[in-house]
Protein backbone atom coordinates (compact mmCIF):
# COMPACT_ATOMS: atom_id res chain seq x y z
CA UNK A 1 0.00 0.00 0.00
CA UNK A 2 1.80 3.43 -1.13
CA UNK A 3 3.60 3.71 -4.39
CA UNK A 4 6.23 6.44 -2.60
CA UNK A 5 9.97 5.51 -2.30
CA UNK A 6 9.77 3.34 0.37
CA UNK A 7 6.71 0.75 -1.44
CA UNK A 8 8.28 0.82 -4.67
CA UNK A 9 11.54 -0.41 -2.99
CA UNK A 10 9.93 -2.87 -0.91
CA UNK A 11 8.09 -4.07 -3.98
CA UNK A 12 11.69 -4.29 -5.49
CA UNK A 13 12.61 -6.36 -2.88
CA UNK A 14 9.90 -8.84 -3.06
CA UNK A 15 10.61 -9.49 -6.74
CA UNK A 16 14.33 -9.66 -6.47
CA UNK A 17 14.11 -12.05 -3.55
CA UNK A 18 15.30 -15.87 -4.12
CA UNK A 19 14.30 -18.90 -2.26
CA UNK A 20 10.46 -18.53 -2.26
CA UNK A 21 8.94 -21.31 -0.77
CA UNK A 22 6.95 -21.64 -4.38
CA UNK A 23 10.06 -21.73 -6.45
CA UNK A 24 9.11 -18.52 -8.20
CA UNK A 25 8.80 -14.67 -7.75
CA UNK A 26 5.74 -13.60 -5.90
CA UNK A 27 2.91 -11.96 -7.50
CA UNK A 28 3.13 -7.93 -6.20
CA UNK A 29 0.27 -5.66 -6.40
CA UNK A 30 0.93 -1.61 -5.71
CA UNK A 31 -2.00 -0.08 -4.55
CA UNK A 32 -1.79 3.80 -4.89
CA UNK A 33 -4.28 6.42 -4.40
CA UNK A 34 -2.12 8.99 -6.86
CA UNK A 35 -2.17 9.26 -10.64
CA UNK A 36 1.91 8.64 -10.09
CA UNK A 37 4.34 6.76 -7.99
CA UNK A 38 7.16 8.71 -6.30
CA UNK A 39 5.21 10.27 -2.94
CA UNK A 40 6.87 13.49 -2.20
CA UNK A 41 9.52 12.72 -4.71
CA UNK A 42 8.85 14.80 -7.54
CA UNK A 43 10.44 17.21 -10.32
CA UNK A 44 9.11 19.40 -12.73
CA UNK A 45 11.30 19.57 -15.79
CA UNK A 46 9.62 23.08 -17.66
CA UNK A 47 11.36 25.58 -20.40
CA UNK A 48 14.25 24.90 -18.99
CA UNK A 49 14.29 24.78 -15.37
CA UNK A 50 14.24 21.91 -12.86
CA UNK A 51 11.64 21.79 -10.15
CA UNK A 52 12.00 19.57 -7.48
CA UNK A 53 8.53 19.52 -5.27
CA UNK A 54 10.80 18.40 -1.76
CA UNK A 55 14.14 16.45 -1.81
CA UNK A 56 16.85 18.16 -3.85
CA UNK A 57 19.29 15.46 -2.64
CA UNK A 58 20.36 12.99 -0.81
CA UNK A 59 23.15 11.56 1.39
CA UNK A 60 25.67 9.88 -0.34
CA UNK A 61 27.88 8.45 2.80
CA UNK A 62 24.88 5.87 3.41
CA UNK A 63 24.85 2.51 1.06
CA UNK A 64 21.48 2.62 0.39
CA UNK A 65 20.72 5.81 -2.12
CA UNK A 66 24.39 4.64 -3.58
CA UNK A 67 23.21 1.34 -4.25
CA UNK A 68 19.80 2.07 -5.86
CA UNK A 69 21.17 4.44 -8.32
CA UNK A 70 23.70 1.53 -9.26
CA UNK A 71 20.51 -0.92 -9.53
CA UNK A 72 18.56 1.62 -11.59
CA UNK A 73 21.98 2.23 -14.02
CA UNK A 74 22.09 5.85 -13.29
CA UNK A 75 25.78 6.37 -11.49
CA UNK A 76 26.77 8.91 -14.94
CA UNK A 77 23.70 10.90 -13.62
CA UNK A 78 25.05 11.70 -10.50
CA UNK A 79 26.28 15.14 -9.58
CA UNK A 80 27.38 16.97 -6.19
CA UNK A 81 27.32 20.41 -4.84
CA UNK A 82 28.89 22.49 -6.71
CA UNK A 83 32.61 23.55 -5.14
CA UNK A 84 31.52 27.44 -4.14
CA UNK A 85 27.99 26.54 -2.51
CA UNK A 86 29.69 24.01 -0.31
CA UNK A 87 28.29 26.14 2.79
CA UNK A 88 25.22 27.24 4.51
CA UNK A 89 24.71 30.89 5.37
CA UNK A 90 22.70 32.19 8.52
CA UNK A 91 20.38 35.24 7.98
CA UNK A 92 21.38 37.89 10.59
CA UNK A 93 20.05 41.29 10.90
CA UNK A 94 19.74 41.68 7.04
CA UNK A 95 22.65 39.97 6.29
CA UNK A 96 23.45 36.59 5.66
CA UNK A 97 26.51 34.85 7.25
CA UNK A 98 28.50 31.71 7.02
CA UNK A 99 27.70 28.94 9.44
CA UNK A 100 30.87 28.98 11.53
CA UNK A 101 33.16 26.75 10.71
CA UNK A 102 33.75 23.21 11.72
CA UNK A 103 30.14 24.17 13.10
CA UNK A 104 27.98 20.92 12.63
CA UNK A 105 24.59 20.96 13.83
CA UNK A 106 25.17 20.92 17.35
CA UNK A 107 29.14 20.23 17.48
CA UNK A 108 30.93 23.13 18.42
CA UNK A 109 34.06 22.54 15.95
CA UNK A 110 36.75 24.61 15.72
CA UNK A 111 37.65 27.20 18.24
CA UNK A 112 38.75 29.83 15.65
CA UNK A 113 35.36 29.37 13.14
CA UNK A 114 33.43 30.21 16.58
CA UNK A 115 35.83 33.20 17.13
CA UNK A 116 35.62 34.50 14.06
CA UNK A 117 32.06 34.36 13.03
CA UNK A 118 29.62 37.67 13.66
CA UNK A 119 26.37 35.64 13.91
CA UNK A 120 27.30 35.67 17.90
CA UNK A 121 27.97 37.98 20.27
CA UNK A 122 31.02 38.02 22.72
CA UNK A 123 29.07 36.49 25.28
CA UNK A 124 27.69 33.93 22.93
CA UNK A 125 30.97 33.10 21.66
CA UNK A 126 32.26 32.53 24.90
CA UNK A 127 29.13 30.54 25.99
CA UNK A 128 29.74 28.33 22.78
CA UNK A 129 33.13 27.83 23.35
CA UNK A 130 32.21 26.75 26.91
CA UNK A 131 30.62 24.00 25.87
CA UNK A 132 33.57 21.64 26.73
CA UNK A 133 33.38 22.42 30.22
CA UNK A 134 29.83 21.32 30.88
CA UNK A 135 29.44 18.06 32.73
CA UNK A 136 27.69 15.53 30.69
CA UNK A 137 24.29 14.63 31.51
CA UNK A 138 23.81 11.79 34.29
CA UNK A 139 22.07 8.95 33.28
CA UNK A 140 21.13 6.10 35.90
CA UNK A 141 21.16 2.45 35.09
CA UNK A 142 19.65 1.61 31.93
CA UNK A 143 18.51 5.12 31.21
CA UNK A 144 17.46 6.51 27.71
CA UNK A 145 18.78 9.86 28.08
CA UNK A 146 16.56 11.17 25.60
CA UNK A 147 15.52 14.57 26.01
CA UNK A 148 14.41 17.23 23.67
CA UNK A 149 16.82 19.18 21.08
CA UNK A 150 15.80 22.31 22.72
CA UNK A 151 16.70 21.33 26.01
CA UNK A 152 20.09 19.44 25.12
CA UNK A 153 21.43 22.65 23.27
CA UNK A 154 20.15 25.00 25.73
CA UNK A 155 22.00 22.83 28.46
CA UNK A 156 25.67 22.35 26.23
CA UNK A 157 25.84 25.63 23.95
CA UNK A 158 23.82 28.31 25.85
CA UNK A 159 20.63 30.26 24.74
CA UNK A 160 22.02 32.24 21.74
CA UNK A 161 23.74 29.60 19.85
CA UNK A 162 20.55 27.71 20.07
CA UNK A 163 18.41 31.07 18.48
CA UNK A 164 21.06 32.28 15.91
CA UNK A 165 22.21 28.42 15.03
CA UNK A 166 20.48 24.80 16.19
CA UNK A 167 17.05 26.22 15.61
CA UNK A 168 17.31 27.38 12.29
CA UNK A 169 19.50 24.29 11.22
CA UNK A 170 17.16 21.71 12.65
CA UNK A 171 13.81 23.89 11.28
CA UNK A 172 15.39 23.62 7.81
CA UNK A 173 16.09 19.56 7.91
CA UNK A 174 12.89 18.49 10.32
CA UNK A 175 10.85 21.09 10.20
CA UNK A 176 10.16 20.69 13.76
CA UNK A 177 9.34 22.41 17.40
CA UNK A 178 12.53 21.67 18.55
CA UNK A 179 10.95 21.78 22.48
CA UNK A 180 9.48 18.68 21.56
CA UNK A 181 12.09 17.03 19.07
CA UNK A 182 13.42 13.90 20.72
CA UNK A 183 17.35 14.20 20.72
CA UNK A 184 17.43 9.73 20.90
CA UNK A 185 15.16 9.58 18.18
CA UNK A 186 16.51 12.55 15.76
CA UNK A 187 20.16 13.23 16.83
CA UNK A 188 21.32 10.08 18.57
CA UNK A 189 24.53 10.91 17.44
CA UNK A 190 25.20 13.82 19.77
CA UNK A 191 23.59 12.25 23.00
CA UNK A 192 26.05 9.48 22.07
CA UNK A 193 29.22 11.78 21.73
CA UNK A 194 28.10 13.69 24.93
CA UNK A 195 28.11 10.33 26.86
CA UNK A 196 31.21 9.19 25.44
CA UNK A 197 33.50 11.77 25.39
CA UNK A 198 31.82 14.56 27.54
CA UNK A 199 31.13 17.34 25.81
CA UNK A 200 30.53 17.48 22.01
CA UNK A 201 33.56 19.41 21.38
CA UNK A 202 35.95 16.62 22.83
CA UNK A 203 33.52 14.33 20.62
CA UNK A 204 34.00 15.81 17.55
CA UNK A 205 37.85 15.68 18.14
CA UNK A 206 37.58 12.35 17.86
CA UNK A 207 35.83 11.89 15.04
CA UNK A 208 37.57 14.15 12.75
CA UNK A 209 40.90 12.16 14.17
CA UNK A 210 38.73 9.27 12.82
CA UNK A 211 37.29 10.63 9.07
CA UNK A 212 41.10 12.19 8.57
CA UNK A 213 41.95 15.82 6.30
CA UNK A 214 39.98 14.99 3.36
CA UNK A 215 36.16 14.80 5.11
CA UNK A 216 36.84 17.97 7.30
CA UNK A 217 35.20 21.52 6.95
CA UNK A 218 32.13 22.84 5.48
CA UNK A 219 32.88 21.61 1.78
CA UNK A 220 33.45 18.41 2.62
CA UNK A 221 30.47 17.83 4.42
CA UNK A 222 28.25 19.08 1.41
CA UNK A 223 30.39 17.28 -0.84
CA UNK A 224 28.56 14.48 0.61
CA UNK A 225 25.32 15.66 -0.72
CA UNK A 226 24.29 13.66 -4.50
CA UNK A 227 21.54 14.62 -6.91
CA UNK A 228 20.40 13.40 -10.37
CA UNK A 229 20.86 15.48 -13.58
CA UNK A 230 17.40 14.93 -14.39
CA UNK A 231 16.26 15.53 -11.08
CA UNK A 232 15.13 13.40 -7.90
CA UNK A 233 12.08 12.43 -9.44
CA UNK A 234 14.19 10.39 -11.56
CA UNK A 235 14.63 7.48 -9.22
CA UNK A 236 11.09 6.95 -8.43
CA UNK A 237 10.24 6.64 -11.88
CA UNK A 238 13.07 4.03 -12.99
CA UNK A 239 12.08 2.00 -10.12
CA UNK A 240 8.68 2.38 -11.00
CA UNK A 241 9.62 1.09 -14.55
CA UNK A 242 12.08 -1.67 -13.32
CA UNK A 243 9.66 -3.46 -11.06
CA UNK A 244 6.66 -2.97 -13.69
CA UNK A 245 9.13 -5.06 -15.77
CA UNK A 246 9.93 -7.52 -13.36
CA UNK A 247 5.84 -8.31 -13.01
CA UNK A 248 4.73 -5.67 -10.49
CA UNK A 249 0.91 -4.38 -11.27
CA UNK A 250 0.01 -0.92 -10.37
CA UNK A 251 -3.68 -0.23 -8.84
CA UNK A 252 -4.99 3.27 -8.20
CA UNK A 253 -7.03 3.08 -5.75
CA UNK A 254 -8.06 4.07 -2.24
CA UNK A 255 -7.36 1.39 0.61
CA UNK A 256 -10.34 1.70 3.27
CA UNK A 257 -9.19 -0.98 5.79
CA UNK A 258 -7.17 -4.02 6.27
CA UNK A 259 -8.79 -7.14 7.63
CA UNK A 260 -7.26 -10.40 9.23
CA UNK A 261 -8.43 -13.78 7.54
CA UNK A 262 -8.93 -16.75 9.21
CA UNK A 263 -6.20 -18.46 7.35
CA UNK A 264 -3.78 -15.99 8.27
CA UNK A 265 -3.80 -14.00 5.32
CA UNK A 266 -5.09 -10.68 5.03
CA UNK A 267 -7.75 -8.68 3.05
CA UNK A 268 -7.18 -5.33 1.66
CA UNK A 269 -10.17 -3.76 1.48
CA UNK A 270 -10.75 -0.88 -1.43
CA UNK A 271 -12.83 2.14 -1.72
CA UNK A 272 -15.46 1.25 -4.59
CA UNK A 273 -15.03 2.45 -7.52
CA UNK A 274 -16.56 2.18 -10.78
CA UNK A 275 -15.06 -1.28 -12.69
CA UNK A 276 -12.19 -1.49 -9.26
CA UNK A 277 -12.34 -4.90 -7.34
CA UNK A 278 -13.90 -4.16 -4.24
CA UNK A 279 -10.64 -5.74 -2.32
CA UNK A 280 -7.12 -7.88 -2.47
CA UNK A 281 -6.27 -11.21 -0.80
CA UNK A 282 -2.65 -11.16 0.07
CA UNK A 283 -0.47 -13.46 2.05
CA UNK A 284 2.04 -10.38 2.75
CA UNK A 285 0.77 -7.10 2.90
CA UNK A 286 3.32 -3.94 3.09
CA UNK A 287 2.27 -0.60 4.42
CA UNK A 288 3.91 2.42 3.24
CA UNK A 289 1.79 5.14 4.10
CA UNK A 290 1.83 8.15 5.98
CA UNK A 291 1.52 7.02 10.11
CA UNK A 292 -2.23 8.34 10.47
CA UNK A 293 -3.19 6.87 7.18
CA UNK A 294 -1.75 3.95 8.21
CA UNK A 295 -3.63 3.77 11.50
CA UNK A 296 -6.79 4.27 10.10
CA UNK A 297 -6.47 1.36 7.69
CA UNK A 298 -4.81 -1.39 9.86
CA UNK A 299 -7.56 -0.43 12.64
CA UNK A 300 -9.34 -3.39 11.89
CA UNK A 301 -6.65 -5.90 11.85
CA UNK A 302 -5.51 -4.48 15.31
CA UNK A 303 -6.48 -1.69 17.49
CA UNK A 304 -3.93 -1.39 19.64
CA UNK A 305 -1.12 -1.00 16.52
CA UNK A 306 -3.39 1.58 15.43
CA UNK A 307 -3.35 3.31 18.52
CA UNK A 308 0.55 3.55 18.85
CA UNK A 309 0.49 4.91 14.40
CA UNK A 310 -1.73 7.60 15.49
CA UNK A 311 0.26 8.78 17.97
CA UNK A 312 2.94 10.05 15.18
CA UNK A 313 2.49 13.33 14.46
CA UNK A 314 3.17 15.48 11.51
CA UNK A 315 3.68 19.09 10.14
CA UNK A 316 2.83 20.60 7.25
CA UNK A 317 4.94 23.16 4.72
CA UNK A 318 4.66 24.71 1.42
CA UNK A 319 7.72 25.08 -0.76
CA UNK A 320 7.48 28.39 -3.15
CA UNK A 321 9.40 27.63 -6.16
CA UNK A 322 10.54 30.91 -8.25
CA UNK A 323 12.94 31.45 -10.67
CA UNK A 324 14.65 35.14 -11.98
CA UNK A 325 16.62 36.87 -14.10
CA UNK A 326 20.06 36.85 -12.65
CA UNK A 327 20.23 40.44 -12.59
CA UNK A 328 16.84 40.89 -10.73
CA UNK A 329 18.83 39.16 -7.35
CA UNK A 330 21.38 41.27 -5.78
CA UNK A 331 22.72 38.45 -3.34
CA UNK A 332 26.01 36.44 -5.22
CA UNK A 333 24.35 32.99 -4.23
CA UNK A 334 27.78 31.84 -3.13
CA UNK A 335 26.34 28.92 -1.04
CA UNK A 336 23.58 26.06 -0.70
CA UNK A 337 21.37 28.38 0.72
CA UNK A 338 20.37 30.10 3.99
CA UNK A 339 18.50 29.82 7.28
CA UNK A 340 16.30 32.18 9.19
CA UNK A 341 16.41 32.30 12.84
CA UNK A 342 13.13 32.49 14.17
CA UNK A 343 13.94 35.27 16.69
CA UNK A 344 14.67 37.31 13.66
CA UNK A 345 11.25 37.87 12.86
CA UNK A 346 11.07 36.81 9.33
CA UNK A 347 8.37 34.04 8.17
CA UNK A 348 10.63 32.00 5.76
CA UNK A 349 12.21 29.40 7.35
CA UNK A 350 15.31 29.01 4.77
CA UNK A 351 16.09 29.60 1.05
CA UNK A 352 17.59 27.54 -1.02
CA UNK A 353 19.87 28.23 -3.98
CA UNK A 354 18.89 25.33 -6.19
CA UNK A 355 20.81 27.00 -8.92
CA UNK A 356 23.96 27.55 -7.56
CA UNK A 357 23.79 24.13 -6.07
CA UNK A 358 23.15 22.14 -9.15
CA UNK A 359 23.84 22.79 -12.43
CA UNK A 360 20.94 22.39 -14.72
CA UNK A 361 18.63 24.16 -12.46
CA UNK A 362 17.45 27.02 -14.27
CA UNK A 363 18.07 28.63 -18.13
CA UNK A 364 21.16 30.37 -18.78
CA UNK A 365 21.10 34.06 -17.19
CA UNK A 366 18.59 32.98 -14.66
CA UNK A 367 18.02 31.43 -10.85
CA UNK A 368 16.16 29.05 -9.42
CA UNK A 369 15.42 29.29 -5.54
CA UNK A 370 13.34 27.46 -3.32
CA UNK A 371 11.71 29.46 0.06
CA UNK A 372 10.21 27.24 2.37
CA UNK A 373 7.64 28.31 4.72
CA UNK A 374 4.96 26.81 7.68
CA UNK A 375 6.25 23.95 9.51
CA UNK A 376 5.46 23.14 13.53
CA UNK A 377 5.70 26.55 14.58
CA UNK A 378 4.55 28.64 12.04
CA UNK A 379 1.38 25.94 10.78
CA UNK A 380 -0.79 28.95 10.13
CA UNK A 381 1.45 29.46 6.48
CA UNK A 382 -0.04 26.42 4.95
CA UNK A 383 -3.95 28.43 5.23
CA UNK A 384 -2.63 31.24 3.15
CA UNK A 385 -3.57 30.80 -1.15
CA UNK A 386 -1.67 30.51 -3.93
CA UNK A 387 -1.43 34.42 -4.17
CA UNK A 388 -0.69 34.93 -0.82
CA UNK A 389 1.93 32.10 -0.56
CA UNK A 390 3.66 33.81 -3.39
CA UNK A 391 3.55 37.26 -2.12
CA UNK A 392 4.90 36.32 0.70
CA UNK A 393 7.63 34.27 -0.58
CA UNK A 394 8.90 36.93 -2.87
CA UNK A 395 8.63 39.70 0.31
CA UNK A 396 11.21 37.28 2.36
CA UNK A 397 13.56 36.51 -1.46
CA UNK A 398 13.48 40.76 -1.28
CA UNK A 399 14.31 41.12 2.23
CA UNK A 400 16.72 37.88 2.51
CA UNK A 401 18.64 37.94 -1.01
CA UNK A 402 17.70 41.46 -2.87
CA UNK A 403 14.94 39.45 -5.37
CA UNK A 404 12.73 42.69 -7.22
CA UNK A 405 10.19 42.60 -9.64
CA UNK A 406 7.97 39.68 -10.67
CA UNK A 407 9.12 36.35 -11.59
CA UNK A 408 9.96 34.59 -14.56
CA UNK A 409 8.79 31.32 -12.81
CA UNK A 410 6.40 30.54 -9.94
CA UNK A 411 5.68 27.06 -8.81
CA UNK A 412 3.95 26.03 -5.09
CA UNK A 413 4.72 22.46 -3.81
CA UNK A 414 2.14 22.21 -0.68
CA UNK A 415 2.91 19.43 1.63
CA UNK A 416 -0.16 19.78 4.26
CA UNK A 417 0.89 17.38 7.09
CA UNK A 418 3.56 15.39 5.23
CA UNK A 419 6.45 15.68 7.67
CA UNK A 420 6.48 13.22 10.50
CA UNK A 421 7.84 14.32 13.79
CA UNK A 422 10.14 12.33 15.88
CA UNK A 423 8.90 14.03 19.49
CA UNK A 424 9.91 12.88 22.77
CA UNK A 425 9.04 9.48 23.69
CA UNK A 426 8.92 8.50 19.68
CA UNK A 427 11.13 5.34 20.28
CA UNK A 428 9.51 3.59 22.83
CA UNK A 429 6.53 4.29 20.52
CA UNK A 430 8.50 2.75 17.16
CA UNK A 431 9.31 -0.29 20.16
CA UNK A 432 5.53 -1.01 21.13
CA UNK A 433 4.93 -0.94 17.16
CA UNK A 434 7.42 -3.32 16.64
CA UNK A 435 5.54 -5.76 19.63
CA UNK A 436 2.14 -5.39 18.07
CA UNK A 437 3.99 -5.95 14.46
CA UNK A 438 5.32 -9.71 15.82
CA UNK A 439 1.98 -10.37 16.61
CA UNK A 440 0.96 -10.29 13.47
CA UNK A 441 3.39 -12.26 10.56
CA UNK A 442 2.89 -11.32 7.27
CA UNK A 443 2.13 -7.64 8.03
CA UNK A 444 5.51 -4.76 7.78
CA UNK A 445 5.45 -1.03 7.93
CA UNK A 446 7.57 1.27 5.84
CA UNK A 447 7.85 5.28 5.62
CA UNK A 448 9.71 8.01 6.69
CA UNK A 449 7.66 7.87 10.09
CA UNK A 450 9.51 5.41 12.02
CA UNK A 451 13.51 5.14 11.83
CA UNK A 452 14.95 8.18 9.64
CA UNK A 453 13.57 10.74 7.54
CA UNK A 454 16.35 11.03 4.58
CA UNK A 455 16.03 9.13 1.17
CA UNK A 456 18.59 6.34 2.29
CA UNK A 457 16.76 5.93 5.42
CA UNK A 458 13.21 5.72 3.54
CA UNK A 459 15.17 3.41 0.97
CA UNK A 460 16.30 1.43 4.21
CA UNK A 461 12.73 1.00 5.68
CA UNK A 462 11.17 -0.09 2.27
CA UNK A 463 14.20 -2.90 2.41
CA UNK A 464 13.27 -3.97 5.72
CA UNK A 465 9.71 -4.42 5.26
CA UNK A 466 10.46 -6.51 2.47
CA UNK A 467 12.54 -8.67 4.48
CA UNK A 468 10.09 -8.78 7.43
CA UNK A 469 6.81 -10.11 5.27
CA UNK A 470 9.49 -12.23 3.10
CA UNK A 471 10.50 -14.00 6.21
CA UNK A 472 7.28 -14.42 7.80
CA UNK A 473 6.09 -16.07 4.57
CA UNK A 474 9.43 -18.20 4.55
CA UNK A 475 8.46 -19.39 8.04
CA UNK A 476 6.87 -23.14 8.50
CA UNK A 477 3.37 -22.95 9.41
C-alpha cells in the first residue's frame, strides 16, 4: 500500500528475492491512491528549469541511495554540490553569514570558526566555546537519556547559539518544534558523543581524528550531498519502470481498511469504484503510508497497533518555487542556501539556492530558488492561497537575497501534514509498534515515520519491510 519511495523499494525487494517457498517470484500488487508513484519525490522539468517539489538530494555516505542508483543504471547521472555553494549561510540582521566553521549541527568545531564568526555575540561566543566544560548529563542504570533538542542545546551551547544556530539548522532539515524534538530519536549521534567523550567538542575531536583531512570543513560535508541530472524524481520513476518489468501491477485506488483472515492472510479492502475490485487477498501485505493513514487502515486488523500509528504526528509546509533573471537578485548565491532564525522575525524558514547548487537548475542568465515556509511553529502558512503564498515568498527573497520585480517562474509544492515528527518518547513508541507488528506475521510497515527521515533511510525502511513479510512467509506454518 503506497507507491512512494519506500513501497516501490519494498516491492523491489519482493521481486528480487530468491528462495520462495513456491520456487518462483511472488505476485506484487501496488496499490496507490495517486495518478503517479514517487510520494513526495517529484520534479518538474519546464522551459528549462528543474523543479524539485521536496528532496533536492540525498546523502551519499549511506549505502542505500548509492546502491539504488547503481541498480537503476544511473551512477553517470550523479552530480554533487557544486565547489563554491559548499556552505550554509545564517540570515542575521539583514545579512546573511556563514555557518561557523567546523560548526555541525550541534558540534561546536573549531575554536577559531566560533571566534571568528559575527552571527554571535562576545558572550555567545564565549558561551559556545564553553561547551567543553559542561558536565555531561547523568544517566542512571539503563537510562534513555533522551531529552528534547531544545533542552540538550540550551544545556551544552547556551541560549544564543541555540536562536542564531540549532534552531534554524534543525527547522530547515525536520521542520520541527525543537521543544518537543526527541534528541534519541533525531540526533542520537550527539547524546552518544556527549556520553562518550563529555562534551561534544571533545567528541568531535575524535571523530575528525577518525574521518582524517579529506572529510573535514564545510565543503566536505556538502560534498557528501548527490543529486540526479534529471532531477530526484528520476529514481522513483526508474524504479517504477524496473519493477513494472519484473511483473509488479500498479492499482490506483483508495485502501479503506485491512482485515485479518482466518487463514492468516489478510484482506485489503478498497474504496469502490466504478469497474475497481472491491478488495485484495494477500499473504504479505506492506504498508507504506503516511503514520495516520496507516492507522486508520490497519484499525481493523488491530487496534492497539493503530493506537501507537496515530500517535505520530506530523507538520505541514509549502515550498514556493521561483525562478529570476540573474540580474533581478542582488545576493552572489555563493552557497547552498540560507537559514532564518526564528527570533529574527522573518516568516521564511530558509532559502535555497537550487541554482547555484546544481547545475541544470534554471536557463542560462537565470536562478532558481526554493523558500520554504509553515512547519510546527509557524502551521498557520499552509492556510494562506496561492497568491498569498507567493507574495509572501517573494517579500522574504526581497528582504533575505535582494529578489525585485515579478518572476519569470512561480511554482507552489504544498505538503499539508507530510512531515512526521520524531517528538519525545517517539522510540519507545517505534518499540511497542514493533511488539504489536510480531503479533501479526505477514504484516511490515515502511515510511519516513519510524527510523529516519532522509532518502537512504526511507530506501532502508522499504528494504526492511520486504525482508520482514518475506521471512514471515518463509516461516513453516
Amino acid at each position: 500500500m503506497g507507491a512512494g519511495l519506500a513501497g516501490l523499494v519494498a516491492a523491489e525487494s519482493l521481486l528480487d528475492a530468491g528462495n520462495w517457498p513456491s520456487g518462483r517470484r511472488p505476485e506484487v500488487i501496488l496499490v496507490e491512491a495517486d495518478s503517479r508513484a514517487g510520494g513526495v519525490v517529484e520534479t518538474i522539468r519546464r522551459d528549462g528549469w528543474l523543479i524539485e517539489r521536496s528532496a533536492d538530494n540525498f546523502l551519499a555516505a549511506r549505502p542505500e541511495g548509492m546502491a539504488l542508483v547503481d541498480r537503476l543504471g544511473l551512477r553517470d547521472e550523479l552530480i554533487s554540490v557544486h565547489e563554491p555553494a559548499r556552505r550554509a549561510l545564517v540570515f542575521r540582521a539583514g545579512r546573511t553569514l556563514p555557518v561557523p566553521t567546523g560548526f555541525r549541527l550541534l558540534a561546536p568545531g573549531a575554536t577559531a570558526g566560533i571566534e571568528a564568526t559575527e552571527i554571535l555575540s562576545a558572550a555567545g561566543k564565549s558561551r559556545l566555546l564553553a561547551e567543553r566544560n559542561v558536565p555531561p548529563k547523568l544517566l542512571a542504570a539503563g537510562e534513555s537519556g533522551d531529552e528534547s533538542l531544545e533542552s540538550f542545546a540550551l544545556r551544552r551551547l547556551g541560549r544564543e547559539a541555540f536562536d542564531r544556530l540549532v534552531q534554524p539548522l534543525v527547522a530547515g532539515i525536520w521542520t520541527a518544534d525543537p521543544a518537543r524534538l526527541s534528541m534519541a530519536a533525531a540526533c542520537p549521534e550527539f547524546l552518544a558523543m556527549e556520553q562518550a567523550h563529555g562534551s561534544l567538542s571533545a567528541g568531535e575531536e575524535a571523530r575528525l581524528r577518525e574521518v582524517g583531512p579529506s572529510h573535514r570543513g564545510e565543503g566536505a560535508r556538502y560534498g557528501q550531498f548527490v543529486t540526479l541530472a534529471s532531477g530526484m524524481g528520476t529514481l522513483p520513476e526508474r524504479l517504477a519502470e524496473r519493477i513494472e518489468a519484473a511483473g509488479a501491477s500498479r492499482l490506483r485506488a483508495v485502501v479503506s481498511a485491512l482485515e485479518r483472515l482466518p487463514s492468516g492472510g489478510w484482506r485489503v479492502v478498497l474504496v469502490p469504484r466504478p469497474g475497481g475490485a472491491g478488495a485484495i487477498e494477500a499473504d504479505g501485505v506492506v504498508v507504506a503510508l503516511p503514520a495516520p493513514i496507516a492507522a486508520r487502515v490497519v484499525a481493523a486488523a488491530d487496534d492497539p497497533l493503530a493506537a501507537e500509528l496515530a500517535r505520530i504526528e506530523y507538520a505541514g509546509s509549502a515550498v514556493v518555487v521561483l525562478g529570476y533573471a540573474r540580474q533581478q537578485v542582488t545576493h552572489p548565491l555563493d552557497a547552498a542556501g540560507v537559514v532564518v532564525p526564528r527570533v529574527e522575525g522573518r516568516r521564511a524558514l530558509a532559502v535555497s539556492f537550487s541554482s547555484a547548487k546544481f547545475s541544470g537548475r534554471a536557463p542560462d542568465g537565470h536562478v532558481l530558488l526554493r523558500v520554504f515556509l509553515g512547519g510546527a511553529l509557524d502551521p498557520e502558512r499552509n492556510l494562506l492561497d496561492d497568491d498569498q503564498l507567493v507574495a509572501l515568498a517573494r517579500e522574504e527573497l526581497a528582504a533575505i537575497v535582494g529578489a525585485s520585480g515579478p518572476p519569470r517562474l512561480v511554482e507552489i509544492a504544498r505538503w499539508p501534514a507530510a512531515m512526521p515528527q520524531y517528538h519525545l518518547g517517539h522510540l519507545k513508541i517505534i518499540d511497542r509498534i514493533t511488539h504489536r507488528l510480531d503479533a501479526l506475521p505477514g504484516l511490515a510497515l515502511a515510511g519516513a515515520a519510524y527510523e529516519g527521515v532522509g532518502i537512504p533511510q526511507v530506501i532502508a525502511s522499504g528494504q526492511a519491510a520486504a525482508a520482514r513479510v518475506m521471512a514471515s512467509l518463509r516461516a513453516p506454518r
